[in-house]
Protein backbone atom coordinates (compact mmCIF):
# COMPACT_ATOMS: atom_id res chain seq x y z
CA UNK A 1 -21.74 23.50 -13.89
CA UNK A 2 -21.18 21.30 -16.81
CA UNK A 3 -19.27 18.40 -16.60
CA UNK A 4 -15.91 18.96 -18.95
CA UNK A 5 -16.05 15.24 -19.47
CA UNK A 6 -17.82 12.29 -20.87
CA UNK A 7 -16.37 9.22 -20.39
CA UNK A 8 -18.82 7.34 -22.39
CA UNK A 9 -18.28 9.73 -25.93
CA UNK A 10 -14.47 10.53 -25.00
CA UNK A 11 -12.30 8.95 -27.50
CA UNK A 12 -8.54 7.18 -27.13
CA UNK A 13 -5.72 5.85 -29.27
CA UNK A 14 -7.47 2.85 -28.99
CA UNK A 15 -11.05 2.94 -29.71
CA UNK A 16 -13.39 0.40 -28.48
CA UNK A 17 -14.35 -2.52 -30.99
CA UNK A 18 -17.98 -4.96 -30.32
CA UNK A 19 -19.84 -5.16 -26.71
CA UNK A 20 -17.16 -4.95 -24.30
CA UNK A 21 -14.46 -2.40 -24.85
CA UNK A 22 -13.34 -2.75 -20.96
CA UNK A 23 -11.69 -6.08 -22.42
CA UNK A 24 -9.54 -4.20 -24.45
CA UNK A 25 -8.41 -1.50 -21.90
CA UNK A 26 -7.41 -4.11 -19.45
CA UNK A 27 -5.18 -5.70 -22.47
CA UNK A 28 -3.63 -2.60 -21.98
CA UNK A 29 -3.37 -2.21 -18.43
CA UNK A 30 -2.00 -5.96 -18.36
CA UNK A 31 0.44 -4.56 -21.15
CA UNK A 32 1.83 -1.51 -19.20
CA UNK A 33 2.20 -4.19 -15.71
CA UNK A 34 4.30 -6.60 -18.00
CA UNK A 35 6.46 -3.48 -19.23
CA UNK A 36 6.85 -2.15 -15.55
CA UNK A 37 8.18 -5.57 -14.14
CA UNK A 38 10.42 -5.85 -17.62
CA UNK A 39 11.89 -2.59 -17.20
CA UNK A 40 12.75 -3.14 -13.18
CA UNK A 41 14.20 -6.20 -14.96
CA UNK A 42 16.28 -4.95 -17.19
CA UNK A 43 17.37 -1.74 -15.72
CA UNK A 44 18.61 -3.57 -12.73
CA UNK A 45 21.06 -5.39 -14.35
CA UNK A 46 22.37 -1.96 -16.05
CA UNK A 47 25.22 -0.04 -15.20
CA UNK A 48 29.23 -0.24 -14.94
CA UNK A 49 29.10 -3.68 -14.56
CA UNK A 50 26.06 -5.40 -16.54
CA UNK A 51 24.11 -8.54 -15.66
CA UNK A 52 21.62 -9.93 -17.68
CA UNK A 53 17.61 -10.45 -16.85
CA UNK A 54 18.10 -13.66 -16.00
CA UNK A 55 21.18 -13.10 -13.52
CA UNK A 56 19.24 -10.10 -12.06
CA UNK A 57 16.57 -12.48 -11.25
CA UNK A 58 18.62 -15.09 -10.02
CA UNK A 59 20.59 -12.68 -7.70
CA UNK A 60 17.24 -11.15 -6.60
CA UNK A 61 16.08 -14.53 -5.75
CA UNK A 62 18.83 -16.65 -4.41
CA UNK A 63 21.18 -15.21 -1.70
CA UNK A 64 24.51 -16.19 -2.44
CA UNK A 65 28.04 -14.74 -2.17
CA UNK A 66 28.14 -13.97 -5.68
CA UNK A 67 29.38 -10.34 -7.12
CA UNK A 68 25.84 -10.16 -8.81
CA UNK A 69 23.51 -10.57 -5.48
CA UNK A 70 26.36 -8.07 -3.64
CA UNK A 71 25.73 -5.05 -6.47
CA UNK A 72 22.06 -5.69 -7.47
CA UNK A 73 20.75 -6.55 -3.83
CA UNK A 74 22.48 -4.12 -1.66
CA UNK A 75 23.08 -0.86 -4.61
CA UNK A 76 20.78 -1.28 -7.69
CA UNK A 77 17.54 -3.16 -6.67
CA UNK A 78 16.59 -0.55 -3.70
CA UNK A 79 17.32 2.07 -6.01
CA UNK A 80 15.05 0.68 -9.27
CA UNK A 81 12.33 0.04 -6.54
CA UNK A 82 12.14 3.26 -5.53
CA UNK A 83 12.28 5.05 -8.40
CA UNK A 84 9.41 2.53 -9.01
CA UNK A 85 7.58 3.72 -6.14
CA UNK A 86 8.76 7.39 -6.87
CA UNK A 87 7.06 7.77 -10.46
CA UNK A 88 3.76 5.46 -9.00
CA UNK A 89 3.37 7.95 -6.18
CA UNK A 90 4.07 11.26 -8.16
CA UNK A 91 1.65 9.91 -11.35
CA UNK A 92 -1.11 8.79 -8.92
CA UNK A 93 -1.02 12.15 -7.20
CA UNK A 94 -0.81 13.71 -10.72
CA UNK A 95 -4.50 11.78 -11.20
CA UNK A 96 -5.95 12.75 -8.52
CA UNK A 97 -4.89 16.53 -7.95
CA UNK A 98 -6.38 16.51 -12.39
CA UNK A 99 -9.93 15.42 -10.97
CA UNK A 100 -9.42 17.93 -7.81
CA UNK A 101 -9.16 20.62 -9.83
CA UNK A 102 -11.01 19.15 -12.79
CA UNK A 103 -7.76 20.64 -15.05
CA UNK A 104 -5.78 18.47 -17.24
CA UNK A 105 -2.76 20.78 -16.32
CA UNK A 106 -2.31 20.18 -12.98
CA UNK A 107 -0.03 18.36 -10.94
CA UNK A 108 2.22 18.53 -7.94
CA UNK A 109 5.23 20.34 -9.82
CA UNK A 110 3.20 22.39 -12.53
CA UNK A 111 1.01 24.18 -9.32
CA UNK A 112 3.75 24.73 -6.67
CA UNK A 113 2.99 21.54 -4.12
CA UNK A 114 6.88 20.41 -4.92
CA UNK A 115 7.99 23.29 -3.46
CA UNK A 116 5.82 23.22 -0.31
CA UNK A 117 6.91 19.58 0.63
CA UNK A 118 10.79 20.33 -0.15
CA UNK A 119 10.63 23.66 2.26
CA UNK A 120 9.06 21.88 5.10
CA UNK A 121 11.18 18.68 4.46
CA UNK A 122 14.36 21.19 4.62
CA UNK A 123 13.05 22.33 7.87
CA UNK A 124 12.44 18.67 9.18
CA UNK A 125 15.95 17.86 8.17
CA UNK A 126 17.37 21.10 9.97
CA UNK A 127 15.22 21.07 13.08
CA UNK A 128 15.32 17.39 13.76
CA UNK A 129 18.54 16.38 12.03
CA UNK A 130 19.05 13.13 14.07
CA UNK A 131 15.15 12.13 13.21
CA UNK A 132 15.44 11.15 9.51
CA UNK A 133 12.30 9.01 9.55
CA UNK A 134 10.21 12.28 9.94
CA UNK A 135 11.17 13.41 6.95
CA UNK A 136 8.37 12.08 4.72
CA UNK A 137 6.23 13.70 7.19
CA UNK A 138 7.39 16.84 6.82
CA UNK A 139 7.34 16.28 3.25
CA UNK A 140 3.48 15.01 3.54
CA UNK A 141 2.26 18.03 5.69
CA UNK A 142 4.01 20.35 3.60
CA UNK A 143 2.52 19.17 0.18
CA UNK A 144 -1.38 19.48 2.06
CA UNK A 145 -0.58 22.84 3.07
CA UNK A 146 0.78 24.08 0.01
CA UNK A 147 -1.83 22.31 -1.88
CA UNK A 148 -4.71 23.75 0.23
CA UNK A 149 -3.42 26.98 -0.57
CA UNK A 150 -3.16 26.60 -4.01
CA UNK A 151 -6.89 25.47 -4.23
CA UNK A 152 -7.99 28.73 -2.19
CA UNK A 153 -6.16 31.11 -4.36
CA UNK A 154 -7.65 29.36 -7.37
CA UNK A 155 -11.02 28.93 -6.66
CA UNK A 156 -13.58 31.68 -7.69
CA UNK A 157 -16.59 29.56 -9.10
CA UNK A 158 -14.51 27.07 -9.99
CA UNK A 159 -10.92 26.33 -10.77
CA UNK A 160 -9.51 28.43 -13.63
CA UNK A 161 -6.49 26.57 -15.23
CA UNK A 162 -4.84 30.13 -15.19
CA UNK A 163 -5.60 31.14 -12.23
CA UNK A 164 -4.22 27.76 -11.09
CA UNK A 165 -1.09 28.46 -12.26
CA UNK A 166 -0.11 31.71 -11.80
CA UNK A 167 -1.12 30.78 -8.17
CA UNK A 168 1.37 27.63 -8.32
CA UNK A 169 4.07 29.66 -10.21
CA UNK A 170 3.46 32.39 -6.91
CA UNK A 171 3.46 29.68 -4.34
CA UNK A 172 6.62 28.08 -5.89
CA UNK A 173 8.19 30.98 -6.00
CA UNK A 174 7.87 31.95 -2.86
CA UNK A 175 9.07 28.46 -1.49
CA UNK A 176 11.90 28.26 -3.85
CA UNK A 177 13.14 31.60 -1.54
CA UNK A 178 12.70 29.64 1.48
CA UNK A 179 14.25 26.62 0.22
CA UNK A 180 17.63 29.10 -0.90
CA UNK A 181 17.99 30.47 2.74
CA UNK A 182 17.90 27.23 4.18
CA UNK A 183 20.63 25.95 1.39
CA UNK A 184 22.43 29.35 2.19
CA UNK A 185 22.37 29.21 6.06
CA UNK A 186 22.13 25.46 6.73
CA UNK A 187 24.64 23.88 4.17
CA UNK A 188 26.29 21.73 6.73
CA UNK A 189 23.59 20.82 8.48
CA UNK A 190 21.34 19.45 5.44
CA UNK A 191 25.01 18.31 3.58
CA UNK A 192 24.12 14.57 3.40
CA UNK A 193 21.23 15.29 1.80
CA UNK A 194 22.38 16.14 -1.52
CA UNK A 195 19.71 14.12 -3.12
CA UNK A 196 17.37 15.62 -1.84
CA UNK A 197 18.57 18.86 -3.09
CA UNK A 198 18.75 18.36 -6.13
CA UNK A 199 16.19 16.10 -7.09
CA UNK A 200 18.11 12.70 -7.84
CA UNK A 201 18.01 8.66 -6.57
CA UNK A 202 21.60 8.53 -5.91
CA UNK A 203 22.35 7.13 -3.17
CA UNK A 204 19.34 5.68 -1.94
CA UNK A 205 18.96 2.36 -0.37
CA UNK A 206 17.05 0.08 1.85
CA UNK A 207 16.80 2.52 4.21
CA UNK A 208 15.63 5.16 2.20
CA UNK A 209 13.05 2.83 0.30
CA UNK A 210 11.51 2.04 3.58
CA UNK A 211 10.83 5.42 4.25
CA UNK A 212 8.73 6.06 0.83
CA UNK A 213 7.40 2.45 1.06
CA UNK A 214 4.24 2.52 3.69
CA UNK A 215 2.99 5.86 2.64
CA UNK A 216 3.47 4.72 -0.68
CA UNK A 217 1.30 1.28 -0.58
CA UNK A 218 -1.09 3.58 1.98
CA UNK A 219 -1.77 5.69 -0.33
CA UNK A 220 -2.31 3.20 -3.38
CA UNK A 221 -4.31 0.94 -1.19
CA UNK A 222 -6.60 4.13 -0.89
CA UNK A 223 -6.72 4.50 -4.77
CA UNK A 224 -8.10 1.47 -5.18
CA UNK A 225 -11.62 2.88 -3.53
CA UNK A 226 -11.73 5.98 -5.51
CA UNK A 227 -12.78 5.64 -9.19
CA UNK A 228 -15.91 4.99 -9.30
CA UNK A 229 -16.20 8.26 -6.66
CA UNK A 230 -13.73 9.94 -9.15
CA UNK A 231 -15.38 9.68 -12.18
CA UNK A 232 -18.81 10.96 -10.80
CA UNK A 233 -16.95 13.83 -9.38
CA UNK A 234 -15.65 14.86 -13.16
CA UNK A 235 -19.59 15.08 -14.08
CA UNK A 236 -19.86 18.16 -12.46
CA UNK A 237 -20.74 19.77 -8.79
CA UNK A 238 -24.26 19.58 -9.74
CA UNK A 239 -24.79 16.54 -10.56
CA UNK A 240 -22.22 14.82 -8.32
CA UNK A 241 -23.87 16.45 -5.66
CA UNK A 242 -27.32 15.20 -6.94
CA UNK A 243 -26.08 11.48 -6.90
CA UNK A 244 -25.39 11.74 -3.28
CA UNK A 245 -21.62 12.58 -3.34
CA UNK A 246 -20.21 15.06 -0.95
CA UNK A 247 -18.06 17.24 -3.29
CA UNK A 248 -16.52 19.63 -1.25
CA UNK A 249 -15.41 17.09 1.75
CA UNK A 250 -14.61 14.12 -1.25
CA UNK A 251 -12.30 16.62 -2.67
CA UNK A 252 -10.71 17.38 1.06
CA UNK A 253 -10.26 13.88 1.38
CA UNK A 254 -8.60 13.74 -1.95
CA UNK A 255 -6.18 16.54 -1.52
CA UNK A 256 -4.89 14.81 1.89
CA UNK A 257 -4.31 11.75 -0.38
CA UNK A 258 -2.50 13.57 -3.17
CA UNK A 259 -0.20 15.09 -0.38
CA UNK A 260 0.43 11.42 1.18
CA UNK A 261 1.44 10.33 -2.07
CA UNK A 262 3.68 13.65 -3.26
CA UNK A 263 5.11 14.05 0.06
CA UNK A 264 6.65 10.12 0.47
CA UNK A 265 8.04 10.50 -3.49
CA UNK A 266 9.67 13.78 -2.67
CA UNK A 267 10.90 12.65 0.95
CA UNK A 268 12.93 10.06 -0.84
CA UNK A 269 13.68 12.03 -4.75
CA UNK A 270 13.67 15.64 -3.75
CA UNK A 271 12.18 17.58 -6.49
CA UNK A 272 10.79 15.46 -8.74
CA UNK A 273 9.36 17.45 -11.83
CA UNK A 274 6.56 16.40 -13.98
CA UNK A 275 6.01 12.97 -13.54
CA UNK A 276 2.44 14.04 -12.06
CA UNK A 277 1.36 16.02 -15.47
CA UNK A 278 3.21 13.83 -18.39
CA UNK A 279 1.77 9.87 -17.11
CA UNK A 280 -1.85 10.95 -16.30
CA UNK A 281 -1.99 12.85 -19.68
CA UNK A 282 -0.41 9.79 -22.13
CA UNK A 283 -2.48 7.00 -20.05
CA UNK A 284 -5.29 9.45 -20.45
CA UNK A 285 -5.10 9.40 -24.30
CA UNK A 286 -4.40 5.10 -24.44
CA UNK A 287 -7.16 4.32 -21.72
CA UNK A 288 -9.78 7.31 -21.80
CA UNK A 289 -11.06 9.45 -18.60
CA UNK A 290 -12.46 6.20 -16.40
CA UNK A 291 -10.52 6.16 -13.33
CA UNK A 292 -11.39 2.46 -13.32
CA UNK A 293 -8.56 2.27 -15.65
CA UNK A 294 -6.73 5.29 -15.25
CA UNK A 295 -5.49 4.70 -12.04
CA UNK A 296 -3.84 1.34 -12.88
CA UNK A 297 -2.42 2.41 -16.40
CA UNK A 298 -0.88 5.37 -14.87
CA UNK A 299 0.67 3.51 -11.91
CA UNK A 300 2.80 1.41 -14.41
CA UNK A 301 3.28 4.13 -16.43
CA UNK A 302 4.54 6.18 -13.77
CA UNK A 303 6.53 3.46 -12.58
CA UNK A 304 8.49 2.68 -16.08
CA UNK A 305 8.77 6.20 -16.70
CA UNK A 306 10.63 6.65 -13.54
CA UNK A 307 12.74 3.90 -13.62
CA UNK A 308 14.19 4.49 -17.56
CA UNK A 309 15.00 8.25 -16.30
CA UNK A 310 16.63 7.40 -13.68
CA UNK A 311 18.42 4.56 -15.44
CA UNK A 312 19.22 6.81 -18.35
CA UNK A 313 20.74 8.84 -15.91
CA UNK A 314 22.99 7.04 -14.49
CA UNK A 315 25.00 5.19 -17.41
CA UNK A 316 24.67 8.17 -20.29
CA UNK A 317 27.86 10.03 -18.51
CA UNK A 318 30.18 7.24 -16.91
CA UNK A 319 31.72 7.20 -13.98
CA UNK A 320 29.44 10.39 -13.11
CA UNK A 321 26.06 10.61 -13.59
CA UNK A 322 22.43 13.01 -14.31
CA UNK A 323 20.39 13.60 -11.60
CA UNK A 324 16.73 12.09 -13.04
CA UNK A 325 15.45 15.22 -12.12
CA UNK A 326 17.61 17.03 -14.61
CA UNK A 327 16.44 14.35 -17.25
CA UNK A 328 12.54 14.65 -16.41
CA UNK A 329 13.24 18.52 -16.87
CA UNK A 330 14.06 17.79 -20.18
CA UNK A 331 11.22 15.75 -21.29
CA UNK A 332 8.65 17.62 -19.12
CA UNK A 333 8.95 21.02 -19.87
CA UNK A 334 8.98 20.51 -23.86
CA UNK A 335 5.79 18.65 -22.89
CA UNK A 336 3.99 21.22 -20.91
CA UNK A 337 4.31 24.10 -23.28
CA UNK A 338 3.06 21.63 -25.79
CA UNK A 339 -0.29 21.20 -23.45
CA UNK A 340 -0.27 24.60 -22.92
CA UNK A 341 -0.04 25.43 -26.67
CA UNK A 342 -2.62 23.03 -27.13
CA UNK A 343 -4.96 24.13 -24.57
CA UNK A 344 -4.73 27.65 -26.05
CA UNK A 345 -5.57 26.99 -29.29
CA UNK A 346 -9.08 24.76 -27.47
């Protein structure tokens, strides 16, 4: 099988000048981390009532009884983190479910693992309604499963992109029923989830960031381990298995982590569309295919993107407010049937 890419020829946005173009790529990186922290900044001192950096930062850091540290602390901050964590989660998953199936077009809404991890997180929240905290395990175990099964149905000699999605688009489907009879039959019982339903951050505090938070750092602690393992993987079966790597268990092991990641986003978002496909993709074309850089320029990627969206959302219809789902819908979907357009056309 031949490797569909070389890291070494691939070119970027920003090609490599002199000896030692890794200098330049973690300018970037560094880049994207200042714009992350700037834009949890910034869009936590947005909304009805505005604050400026500076006051965010003072109310963040100094616990007073002022009207600033009462809003930001208890109502915005939680909120901007998780969203944070959210789009970190959903674009590192996005990574690693690309190298999985070696397919530029994948990720966890484009294939169907969305709707896996929503279905069983319905059925957490109906079977153990008083058990909250299982919910991103539900979420987790659903998003394997699904995922799993997506592989299976893809895989014949390889992983065809369209077989890969007409599986997803099947899968999806066939959750998206499940997912309407347990709206339909269990309304009251799943009622104070309405985030959740719909695919939003309102709503969400401390509480709810703890939930996403250790399966979250878990699962980025993991990343940390993987590129170089990553990047021999998208030389091929052959010769990743000739360099000693174990493809078939490596990607097993890679799958679980993609569902830890998906599952904890979507235990605390709901259905979260197309973070996974649009941050891998655009930090793909700035940084190249080395995972070595990949991985961080996508987490704070993923982590801005989030965060605007969902800030965006909240002050572009006052006193109500857009579900950052319903925003990501509009930006991802224009997106993919560019790729797919694109990918056509290759």
């Amino acid at each position: 099988m031949k490797p569909i890419i070389d890291i070494k020829k691939e070119k970027t946005f920003f090609p490599a000048v002199g000896k030692r173009p890794y200098i330049k790529k973690l300018i970037i990186v560094f880049a994207f981390a200042c714009l992350c922290f700037f834009s949890v900044v910034v869009c936590t001192g947005i909304g009805t009532i505005g604050f400026t950096p500076s006051e965010s930062l003072k109310a963040l850091f100094i616990a007073d009884d002022s009207a600033a540290r009462l809003i930001i602390w208890n109502f915005r901050f939680p909120r901007v983190l998780s969203a944070a964590f959210v789009g970190i989660s959903l674009a590192l998953a996005g990574c690693i479910l690309q190298g999985v199936m070696r397919n530029n077009l994948a990720s966890p809404s484009t294939i169907g693992v969305t709707g896996g991890a929503s279905f069983v997180g319905y059925m957490t929240l109906v079977v153990f309604p008083s058990y909250y905290y299982l919910l991103p395990l539900g979420s987790i175990a659903g998003a394997f499963i699904v995922t799993m099964l997506i592989y299976a149905l893809a895989y014949k000699k390889g992983v065809s992109a369209i077989r890969m999605i007409l599986s997803g688009l099947a899968v999806s489907a066939l959750f998206g029923a499940f997912n309407d009879i347990i709206k339909t039959f269990f309304t009251e019982t799943i009622g104070n989830a309405s985030g959740f339903l719909v695919g939003g951050l309102n709503g969400v505090t401390w509480k709810n960031f703890k939930l996403i938070a250790p399966y979250a750092l878990t699962g980025m602690f993991v990343c940390l381990f993987l590129p170089s393992k990553m990047n021999v993987l998208m030389l091929g079966d052959e010769t990743a298995n000739s360099l000693g790597l174990k493809t078939q268990r490596f990607r097993f092991f890679l799958i679980a982590v993609s569902s830890l990641l998906s599952g904890a986003a979507i235990a605390v978002a709901g259905l979260i569309s197309f973070v996974g496909l649009i941050v891998p993709h655009i930090a793909r074309l700035i940084v190249g295919s080395d995972y070595k850089y990949l991985f961080p320029a996508s987490v704070f990627l993923g982590g801005t993107f989030v965060v605007v969206c969902d800030t965006v959302g909240r002050v572009v219809l006052p006193p109500g407010e857009i579900p950052v789902s319903i925003i990501l819908a509009f930006i991802g979907a224009p997106f993919f049937l560019y790729l797919l357009r694109t990918r056509q056309r290759e």
